[in-house]
Protein backbone atom coordinates (compact mmCIF):
# COMPACT_ATOMS: atom_id res chain seq x y z
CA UNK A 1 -22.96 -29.06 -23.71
CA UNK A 2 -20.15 -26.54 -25.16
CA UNK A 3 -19.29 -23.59 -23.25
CA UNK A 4 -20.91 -21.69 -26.29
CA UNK A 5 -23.88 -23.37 -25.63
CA UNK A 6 -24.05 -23.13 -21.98
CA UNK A 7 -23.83 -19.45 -21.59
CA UNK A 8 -26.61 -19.26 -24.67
CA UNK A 9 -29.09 -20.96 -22.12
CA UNK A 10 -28.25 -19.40 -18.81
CA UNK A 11 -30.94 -17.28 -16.89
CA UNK A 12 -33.51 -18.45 -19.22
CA UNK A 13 -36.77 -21.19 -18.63
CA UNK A 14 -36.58 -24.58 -18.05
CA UNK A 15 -36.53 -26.82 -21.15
CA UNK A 16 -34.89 -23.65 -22.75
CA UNK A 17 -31.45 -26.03 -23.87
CA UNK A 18 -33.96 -28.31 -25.33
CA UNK A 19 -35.18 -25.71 -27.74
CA UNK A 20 -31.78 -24.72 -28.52
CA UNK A 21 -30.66 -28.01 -29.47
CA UNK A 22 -33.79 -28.36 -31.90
CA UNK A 23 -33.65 -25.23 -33.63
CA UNK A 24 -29.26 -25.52 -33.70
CA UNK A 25 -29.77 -29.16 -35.38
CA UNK A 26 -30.99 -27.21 -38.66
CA UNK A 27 -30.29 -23.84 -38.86
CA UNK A 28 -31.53 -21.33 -41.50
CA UNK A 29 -29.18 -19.41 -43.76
CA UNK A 30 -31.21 -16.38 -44.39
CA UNK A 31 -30.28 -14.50 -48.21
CA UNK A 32 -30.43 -11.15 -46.39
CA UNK A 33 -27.55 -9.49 -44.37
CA UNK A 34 -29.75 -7.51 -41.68
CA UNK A 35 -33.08 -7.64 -40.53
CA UNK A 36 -35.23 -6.41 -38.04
CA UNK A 37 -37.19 -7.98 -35.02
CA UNK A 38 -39.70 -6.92 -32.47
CA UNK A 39 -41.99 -8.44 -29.92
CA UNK A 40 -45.25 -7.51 -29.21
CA UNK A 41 -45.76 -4.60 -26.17
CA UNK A 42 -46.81 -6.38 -22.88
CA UNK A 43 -50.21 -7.38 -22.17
CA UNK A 44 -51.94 -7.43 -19.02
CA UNK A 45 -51.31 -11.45 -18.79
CA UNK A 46 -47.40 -10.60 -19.58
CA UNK A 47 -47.45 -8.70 -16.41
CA UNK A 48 -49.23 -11.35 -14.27
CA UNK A 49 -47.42 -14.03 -16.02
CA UNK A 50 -50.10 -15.80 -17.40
CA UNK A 51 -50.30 -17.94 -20.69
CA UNK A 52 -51.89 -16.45 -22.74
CA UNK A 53 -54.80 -16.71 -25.40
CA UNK A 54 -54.45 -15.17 -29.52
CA UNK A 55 -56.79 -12.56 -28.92
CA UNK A 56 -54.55 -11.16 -25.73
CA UNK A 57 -55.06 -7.06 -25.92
CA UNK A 58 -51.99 -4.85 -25.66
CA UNK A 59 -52.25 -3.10 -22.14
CA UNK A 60 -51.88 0.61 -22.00
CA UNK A 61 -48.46 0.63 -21.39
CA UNK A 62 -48.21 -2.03 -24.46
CA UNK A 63 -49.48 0.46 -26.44
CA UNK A 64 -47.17 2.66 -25.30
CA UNK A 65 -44.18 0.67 -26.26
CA UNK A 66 -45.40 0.00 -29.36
CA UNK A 67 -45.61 4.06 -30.01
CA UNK A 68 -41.94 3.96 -28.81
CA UNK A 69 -40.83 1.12 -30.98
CA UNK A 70 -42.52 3.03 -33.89
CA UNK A 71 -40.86 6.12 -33.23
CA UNK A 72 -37.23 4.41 -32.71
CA UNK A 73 -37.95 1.97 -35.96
CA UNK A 74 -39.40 4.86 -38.52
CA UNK A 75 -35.68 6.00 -39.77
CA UNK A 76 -34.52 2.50 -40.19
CA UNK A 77 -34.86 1.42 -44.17
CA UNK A 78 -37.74 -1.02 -43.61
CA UNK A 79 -39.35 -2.02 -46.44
CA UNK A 80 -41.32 -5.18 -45.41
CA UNK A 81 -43.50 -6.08 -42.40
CA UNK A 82 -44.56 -9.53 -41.28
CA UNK A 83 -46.11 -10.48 -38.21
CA UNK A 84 -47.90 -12.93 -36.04
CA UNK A 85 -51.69 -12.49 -36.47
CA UNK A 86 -52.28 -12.66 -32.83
CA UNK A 87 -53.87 -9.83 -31.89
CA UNK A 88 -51.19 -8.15 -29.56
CA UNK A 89 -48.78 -8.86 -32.36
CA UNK A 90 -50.81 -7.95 -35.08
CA UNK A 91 -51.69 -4.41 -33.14
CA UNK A 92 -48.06 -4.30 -32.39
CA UNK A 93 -47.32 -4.24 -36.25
CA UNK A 94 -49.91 -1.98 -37.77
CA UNK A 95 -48.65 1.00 -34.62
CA UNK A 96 -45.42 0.60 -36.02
CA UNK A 97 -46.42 0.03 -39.90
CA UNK A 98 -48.84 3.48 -39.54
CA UNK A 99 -45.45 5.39 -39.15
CA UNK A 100 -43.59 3.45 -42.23
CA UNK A 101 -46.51 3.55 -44.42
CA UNK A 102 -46.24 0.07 -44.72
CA UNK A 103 -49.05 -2.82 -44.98
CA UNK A 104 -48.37 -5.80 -42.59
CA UNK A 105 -48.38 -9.31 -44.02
CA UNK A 106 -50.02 -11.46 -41.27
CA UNK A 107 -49.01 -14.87 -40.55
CA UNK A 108 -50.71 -17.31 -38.33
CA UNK A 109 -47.26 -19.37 -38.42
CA UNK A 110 -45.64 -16.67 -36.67
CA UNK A 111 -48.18 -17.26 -33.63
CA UNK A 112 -46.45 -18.11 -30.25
CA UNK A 113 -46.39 -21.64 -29.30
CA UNK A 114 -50.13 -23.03 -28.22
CA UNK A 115 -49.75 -23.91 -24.83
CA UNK A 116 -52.98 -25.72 -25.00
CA UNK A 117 -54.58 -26.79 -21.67
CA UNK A 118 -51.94 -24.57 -20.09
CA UNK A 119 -53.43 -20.93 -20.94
CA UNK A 120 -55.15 -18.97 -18.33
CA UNK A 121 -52.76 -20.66 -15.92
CA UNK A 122 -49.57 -19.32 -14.20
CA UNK A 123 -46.72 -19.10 -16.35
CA UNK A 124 -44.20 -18.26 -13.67
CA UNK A 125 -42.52 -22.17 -13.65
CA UNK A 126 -42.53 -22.15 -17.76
CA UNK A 127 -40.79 -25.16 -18.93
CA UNK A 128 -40.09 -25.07 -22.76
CA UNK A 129 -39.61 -29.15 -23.06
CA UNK A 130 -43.54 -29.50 -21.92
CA UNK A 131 -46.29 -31.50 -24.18
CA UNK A 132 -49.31 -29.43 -23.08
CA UNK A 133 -52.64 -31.22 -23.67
CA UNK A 134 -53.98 -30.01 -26.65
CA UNK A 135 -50.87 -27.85 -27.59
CA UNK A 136 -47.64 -28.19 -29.33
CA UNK A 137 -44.67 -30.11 -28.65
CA UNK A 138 -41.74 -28.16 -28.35
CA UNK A 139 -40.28 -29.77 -31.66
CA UNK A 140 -43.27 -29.06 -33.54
CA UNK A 141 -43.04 -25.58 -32.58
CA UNK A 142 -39.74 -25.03 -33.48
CA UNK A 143 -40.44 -26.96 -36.34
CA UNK A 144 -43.23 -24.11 -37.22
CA UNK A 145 -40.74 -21.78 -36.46
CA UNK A 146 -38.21 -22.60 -38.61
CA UNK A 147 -40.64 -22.92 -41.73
CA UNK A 148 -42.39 -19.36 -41.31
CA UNK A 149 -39.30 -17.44 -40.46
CA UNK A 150 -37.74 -19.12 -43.52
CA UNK A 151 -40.45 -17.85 -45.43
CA UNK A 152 -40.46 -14.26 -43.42
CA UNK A 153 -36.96 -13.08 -43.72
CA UNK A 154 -37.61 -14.51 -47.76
CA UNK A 155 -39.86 -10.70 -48.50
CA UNK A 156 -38.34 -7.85 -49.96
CA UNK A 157 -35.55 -6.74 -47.52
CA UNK A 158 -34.87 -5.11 -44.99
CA UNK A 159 -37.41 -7.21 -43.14
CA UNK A 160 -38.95 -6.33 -40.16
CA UNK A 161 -40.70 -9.75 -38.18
CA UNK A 162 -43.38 -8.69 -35.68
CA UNK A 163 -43.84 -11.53 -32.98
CA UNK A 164 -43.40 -13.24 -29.48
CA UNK A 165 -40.92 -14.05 -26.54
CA UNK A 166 -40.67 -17.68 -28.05
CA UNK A 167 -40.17 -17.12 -31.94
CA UNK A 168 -36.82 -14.51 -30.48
CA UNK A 169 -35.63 -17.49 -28.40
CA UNK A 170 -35.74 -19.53 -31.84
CA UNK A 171 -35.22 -17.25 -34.26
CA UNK A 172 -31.49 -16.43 -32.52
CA UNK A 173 -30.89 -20.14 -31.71
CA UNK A 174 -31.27 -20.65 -35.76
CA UNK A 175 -28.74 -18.27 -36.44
CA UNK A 176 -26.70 -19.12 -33.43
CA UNK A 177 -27.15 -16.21 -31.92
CA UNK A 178 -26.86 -15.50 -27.68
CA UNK A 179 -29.31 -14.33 -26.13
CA UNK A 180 -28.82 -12.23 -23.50
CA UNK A 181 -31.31 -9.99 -21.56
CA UNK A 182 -31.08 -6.58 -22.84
CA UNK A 183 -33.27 -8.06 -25.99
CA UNK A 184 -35.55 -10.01 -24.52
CA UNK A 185 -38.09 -6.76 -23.43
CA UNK A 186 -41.33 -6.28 -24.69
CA UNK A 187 -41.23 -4.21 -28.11
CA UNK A 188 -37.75 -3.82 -28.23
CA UNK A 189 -37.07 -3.31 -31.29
CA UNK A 190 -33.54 -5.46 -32.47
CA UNK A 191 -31.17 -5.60 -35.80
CA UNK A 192 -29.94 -8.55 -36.67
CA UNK A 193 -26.65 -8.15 -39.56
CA UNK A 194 -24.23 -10.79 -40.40
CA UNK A 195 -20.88 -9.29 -39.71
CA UNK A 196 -17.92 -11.85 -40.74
CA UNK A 197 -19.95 -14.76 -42.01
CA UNK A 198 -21.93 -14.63 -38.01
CA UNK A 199 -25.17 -13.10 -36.68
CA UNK A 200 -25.31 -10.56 -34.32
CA UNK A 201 -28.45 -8.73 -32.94
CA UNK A 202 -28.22 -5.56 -31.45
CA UNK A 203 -30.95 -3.37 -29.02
CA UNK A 204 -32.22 -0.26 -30.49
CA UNK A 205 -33.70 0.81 -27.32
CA UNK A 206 -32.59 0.79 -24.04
CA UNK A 207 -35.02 -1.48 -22.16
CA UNK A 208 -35.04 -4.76 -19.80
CA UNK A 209 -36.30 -7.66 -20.82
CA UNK A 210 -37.97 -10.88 -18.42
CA UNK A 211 -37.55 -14.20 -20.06
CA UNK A 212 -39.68 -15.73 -17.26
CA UNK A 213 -42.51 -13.33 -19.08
CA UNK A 214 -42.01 -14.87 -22.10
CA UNK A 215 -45.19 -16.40 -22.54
């Protein structure tokens, strides 16, 4: 493992170099030169570190942070939103949509990985290299996630994506970008630009992030 590498995937899950690897083995080139991301606001099950179903609610202070997000995201020069159709995604999007005037495209291939037999159980020892019965493989997730964010950062730019813990954790290993913890927070909203030929993402709001939460 390069030193690069190894300080990509420290303080992060189990399995976590595994999904680096698979997403670093074919990266995207995206058309675009900046972008937007943000992940849902936290759910009750975020809090108690729980996998969690599609139809997860925001929790109050979700909704909250999605208010924030919208209020921190509504002078940036947005002009397309797509997000996961899960439902604390999807309510995620329209809060912050409402203030940009914007209609969300919703994407079920921007869902979080299925976790199959694991949801409604303790996410607290996550391991990202798992086969789940009845969920996805960690390559076929990537795999997933590769083919819709191709197709998401593809709209009429800038782009905003509206998603989860685990599309981030892809997303930045495509572009070969660190993560670190600042970004990893529920709705924090995040720029990615290509300065110099190389991504970089950058927080919009100051707010700390839990990759064990991920899920």
């Amino acid at each position: 493992m390069s030193t690069t590498t190894a300080h990509f995937t420290q303080q992060h899950p189990a399995g976590f170099d595994e999904l680096v690897r698979l997403a670093a083995a074919e990266p995207i080139a995206p058309a675009c030169d900046h972008f937007y991301f943000l992940r849902h606001g936290q759910t009750g099950r975020n809090a108690s570190r729980i996998f969690q179903a599609v139809d997860e609610p925001l929790s109050e202070l979700g909704q909250q942070q999605a208010v924030l997000a919208a209020e921190r995201l509504t002078g940036e020069p947005i002009r397309t939103i797509v997000c996961s159709d899960a439902r604390r995604a999807f309510d995620t999007a329209h809060t912050v949509a409402a203030s940009l005037r914007i209609v969300p495209l919703a994407r079920e291939d921007l869902r979080e990985r299925h976790f199959g037999a694991l949801i409604g159980t303790s996410s607290v020892n996550l391991d990202w290299a798992c086969a789940p019965e009845g969920g996805e493989t960690l390559a076929q997730f990537v795999d997933r996630k590769r083919a819709a964010l191709n197709l998401a950062l593809a709209q009429p730019g800038p782009v905003l994506v509206v998603a989860h813990g685990g599309t981030l954790y892809v997303l930045a290993a495509l572009l070969g970008v660190t993560i670190e913890p600042a970004i990893l927070g529920n709705a924090q909203p995040l720029r990615f630009e290509r300065v110099d030929g190389r991504w970089q993402v950058e927080p919009l709001l100051a707010r700390t992030g839990d990759a064990a939460a991920l899920a």
